[in-house]
C-alpha atoms as a PDB file:
ATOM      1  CA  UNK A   1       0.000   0.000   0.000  1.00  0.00           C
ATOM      2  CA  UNK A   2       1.706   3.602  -0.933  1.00  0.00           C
ATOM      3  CA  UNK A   3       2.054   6.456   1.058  1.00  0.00           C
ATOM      4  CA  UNK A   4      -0.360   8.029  -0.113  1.00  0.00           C
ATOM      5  CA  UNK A   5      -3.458   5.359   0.047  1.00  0.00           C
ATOM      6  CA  UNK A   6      -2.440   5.223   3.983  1.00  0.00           C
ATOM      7  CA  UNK A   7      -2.370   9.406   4.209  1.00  0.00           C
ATOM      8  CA  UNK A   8      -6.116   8.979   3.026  1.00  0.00           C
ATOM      9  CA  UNK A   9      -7.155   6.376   4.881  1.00  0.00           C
ATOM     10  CA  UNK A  10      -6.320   7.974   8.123  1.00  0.00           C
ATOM     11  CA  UNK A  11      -7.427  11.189   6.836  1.00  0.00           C
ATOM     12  CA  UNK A  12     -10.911   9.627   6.004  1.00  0.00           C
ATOM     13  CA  UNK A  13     -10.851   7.914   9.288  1.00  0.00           C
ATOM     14  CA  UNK A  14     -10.432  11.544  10.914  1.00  0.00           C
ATOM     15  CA  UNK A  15     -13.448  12.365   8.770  1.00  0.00           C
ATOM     16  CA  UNK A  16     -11.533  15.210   7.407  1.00  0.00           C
ATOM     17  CA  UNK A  17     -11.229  16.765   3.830  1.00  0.00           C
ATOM     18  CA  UNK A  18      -8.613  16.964   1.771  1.00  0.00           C
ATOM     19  CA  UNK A  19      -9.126  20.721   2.570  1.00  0.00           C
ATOM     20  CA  UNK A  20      -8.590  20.478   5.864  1.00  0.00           C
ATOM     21  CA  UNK A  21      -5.801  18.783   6.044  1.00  0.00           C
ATOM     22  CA  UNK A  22      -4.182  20.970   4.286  1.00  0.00           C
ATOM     23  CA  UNK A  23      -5.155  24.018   6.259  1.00  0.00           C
ATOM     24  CA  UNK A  24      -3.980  22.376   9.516  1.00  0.00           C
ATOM     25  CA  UNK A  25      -0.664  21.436   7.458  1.00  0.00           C
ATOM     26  CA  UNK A  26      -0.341  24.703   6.245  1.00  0.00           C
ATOM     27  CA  UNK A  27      -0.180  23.891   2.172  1.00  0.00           C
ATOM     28  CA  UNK A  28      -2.408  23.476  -0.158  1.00  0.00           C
ATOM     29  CA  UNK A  29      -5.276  21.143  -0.962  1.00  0.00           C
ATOM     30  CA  UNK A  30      -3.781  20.086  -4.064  1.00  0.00           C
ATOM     31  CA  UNK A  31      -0.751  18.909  -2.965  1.00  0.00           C
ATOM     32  CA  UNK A  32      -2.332  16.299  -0.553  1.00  0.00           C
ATOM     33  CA  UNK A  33      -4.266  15.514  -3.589  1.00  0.00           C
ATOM     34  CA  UNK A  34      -0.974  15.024  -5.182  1.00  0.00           C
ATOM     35  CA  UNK A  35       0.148  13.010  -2.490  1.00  0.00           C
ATOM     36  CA  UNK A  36      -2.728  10.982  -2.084  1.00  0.00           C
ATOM     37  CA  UNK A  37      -2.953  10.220  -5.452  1.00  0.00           C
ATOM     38  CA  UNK A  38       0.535   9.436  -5.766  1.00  0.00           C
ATOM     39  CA  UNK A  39       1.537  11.727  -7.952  1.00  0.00           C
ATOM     40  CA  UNK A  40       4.216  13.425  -5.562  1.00  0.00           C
ATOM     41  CA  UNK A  41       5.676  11.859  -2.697  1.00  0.00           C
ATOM     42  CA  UNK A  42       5.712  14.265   0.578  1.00  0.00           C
ATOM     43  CA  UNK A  43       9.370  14.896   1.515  1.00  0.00           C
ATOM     44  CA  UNK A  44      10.633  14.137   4.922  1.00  0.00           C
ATOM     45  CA  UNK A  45       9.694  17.135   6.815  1.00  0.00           C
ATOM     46  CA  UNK A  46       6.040  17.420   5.321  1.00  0.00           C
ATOM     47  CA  UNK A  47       5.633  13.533   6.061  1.00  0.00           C
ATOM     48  CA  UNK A  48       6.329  14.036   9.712  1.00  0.00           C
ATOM     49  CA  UNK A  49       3.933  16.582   9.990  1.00  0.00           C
ATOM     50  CA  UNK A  50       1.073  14.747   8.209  1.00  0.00           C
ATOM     51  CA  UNK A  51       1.798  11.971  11.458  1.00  0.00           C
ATOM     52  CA  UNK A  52       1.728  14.081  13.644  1.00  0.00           C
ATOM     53  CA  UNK A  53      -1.740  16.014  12.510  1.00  0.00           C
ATOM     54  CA  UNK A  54      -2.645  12.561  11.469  1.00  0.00           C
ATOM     55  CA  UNK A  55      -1.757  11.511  14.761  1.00  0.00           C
ATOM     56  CA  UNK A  56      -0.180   8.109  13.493  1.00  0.00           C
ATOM     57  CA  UNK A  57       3.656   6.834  13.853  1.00  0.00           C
ATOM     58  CA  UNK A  58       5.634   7.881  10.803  1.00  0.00           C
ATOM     59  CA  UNK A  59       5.963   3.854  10.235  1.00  0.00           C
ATOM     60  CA  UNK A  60       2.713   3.419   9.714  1.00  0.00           C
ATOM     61  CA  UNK A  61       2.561   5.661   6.187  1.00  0.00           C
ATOM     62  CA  UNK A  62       6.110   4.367   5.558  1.00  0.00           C
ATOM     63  CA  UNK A  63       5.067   0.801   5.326  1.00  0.00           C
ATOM     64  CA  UNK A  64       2.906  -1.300   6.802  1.00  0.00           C
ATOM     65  CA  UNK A  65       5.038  -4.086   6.410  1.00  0.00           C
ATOM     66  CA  UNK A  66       8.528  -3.091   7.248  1.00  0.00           C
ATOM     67  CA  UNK A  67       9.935  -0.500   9.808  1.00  0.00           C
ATOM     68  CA  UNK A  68      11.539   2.248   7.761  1.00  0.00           C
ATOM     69  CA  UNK A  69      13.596   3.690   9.904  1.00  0.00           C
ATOM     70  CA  UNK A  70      14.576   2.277  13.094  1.00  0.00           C
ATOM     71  CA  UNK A  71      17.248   3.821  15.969  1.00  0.00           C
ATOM     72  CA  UNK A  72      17.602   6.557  14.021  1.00  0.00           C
ATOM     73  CA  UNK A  73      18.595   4.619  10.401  1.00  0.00           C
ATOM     74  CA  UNK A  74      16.880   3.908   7.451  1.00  0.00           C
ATOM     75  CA  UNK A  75      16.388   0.417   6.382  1.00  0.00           C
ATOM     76  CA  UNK A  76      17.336  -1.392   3.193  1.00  0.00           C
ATOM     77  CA  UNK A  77      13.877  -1.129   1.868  1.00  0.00           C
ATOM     78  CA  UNK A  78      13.614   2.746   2.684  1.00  0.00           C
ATOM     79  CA  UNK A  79      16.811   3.919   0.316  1.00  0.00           C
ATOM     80  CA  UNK A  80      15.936   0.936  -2.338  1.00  0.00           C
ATOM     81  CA  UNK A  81      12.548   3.046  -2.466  1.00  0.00           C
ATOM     82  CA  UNK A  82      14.158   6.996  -2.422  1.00  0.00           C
ATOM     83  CA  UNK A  83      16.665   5.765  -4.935  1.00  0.00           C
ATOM     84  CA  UNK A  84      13.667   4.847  -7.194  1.00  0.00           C
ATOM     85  CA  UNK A  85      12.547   8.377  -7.007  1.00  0.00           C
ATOM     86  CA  UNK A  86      15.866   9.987  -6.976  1.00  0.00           C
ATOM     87  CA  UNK A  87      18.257   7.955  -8.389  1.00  0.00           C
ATOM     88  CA  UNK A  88      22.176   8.632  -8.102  1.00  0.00           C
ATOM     89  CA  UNK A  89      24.391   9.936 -10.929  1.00  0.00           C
ATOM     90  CA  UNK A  90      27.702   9.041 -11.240  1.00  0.00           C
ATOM     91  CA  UNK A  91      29.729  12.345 -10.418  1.00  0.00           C
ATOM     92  CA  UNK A  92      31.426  11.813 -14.011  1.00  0.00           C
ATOM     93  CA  UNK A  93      28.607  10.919 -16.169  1.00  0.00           C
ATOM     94  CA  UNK A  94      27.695  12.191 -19.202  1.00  0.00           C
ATOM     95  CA  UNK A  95      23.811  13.842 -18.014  1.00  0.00           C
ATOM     96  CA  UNK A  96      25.582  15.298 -15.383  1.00  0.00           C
ATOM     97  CA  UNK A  97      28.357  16.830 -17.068  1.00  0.00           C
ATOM     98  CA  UNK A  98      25.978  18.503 -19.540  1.00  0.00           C
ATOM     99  CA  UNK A  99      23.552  19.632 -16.820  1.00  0.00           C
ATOM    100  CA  UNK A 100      26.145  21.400 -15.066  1.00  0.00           C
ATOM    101  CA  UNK A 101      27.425  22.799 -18.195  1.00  0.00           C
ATOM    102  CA  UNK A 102      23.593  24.166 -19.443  1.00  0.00           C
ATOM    103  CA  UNK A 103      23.656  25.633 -15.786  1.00  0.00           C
ATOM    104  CA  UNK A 104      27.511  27.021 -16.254  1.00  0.00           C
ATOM    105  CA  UNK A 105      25.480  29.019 -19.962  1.00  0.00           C
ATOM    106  CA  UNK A 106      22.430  30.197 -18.488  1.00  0.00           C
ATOM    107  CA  UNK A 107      24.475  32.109 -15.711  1.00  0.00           C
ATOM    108  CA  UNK A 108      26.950  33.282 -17.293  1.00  0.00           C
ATOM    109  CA  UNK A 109      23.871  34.504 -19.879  1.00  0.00           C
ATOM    110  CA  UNK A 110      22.247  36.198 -16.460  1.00  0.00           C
ATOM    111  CA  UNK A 111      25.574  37.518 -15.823  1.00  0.00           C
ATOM    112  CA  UNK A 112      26.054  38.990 -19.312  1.00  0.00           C
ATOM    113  CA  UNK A 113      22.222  40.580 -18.469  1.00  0.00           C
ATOM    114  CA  UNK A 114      22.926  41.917 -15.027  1.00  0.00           C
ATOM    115  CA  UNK A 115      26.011  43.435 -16.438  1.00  0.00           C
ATOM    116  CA  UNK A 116      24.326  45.503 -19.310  1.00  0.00           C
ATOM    117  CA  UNK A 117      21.591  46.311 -16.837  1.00  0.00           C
ATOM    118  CA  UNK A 118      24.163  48.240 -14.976  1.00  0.00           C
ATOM    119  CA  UNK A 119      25.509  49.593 -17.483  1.00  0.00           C
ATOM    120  CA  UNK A 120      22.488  51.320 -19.066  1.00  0.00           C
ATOM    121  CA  UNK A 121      21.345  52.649 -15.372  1.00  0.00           C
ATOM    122  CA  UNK A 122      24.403  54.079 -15.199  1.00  0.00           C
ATOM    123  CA  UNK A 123      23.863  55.952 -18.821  1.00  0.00           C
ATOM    124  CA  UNK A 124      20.466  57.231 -17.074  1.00  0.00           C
ATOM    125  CA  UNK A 125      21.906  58.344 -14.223  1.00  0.00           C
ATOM    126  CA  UNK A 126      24.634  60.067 -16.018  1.00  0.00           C
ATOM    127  CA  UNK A 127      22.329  61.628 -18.122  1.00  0.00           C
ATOM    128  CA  UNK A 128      19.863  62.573 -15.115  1.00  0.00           C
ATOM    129  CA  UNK A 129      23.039  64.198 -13.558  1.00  0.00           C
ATOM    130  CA  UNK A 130      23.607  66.106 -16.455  1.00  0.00           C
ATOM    131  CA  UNK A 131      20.019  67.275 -16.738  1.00  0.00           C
ATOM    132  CA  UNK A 132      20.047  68.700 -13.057  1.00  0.00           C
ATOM    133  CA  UNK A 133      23.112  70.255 -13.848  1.00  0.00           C
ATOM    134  CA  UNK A 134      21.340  72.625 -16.688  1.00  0.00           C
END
């Protein structure tokens, strides 16, 4: 059973809306949507707030089969499942590389921007100057 399905069962057993959960979680009712319908998982600090409103053990929308984290570490299980949703690059692999590299162009372009931004305030201001001057 996801995450999710057990986020709105308990909900549903609070009788709440989808609403009102997220007004007591501060967020949005479409992201528990999201979350219920799987379509975003809720990141670590948002999960431990739905168990507490919920008032449920993190473990129990983890898994209802398998403690996910226990004294403090995750399981097996837990980082077999985050790596599924966020898997690891290789810090020399080609994707990377040319992400960091189409980062590397669009700030140096931002850059270039900023820098001709200046450049033509400080034409105005020259030219205000100039104008108080007269």
């Amino acid at each position: 059973m996801s995450i999710g399905t057990r986020v709105k069962q308990y909900r549903e057993a609070k009788n709440w809306s989808q609403e009102d959960l997220a007004m007591r979680l501060d967020t949005t009712q479409t992201t528990i949507s999201n979350i219920e319908s799987d379509k975003n998982i809720p990141n670590s600090l948002l999960l431990n707030k739905i168990a507490k409103e919920l008032e449920v053990d993190i473990n129990d929308l983890l898994s209802d089969v398998t403690n996910i984290i226990s004294d403090n570490n995750f399981s097996d299980y837990s980082v077999a499942a985050v790596h599924q949703y966020n898997p690891i690059f290789h810090i020399q692999s080609p994707e990377l590389i040319e992400s960091m590299l189409k980062n590397q162009e669009q700030i140096s372009k931002s850059q270039d921007q900023i820098t001709k931004l200046i450049e033509t305030q400080n034409k105005l201001i020259e030219n205000l100057l100039k104008i108080k001057q007269f």
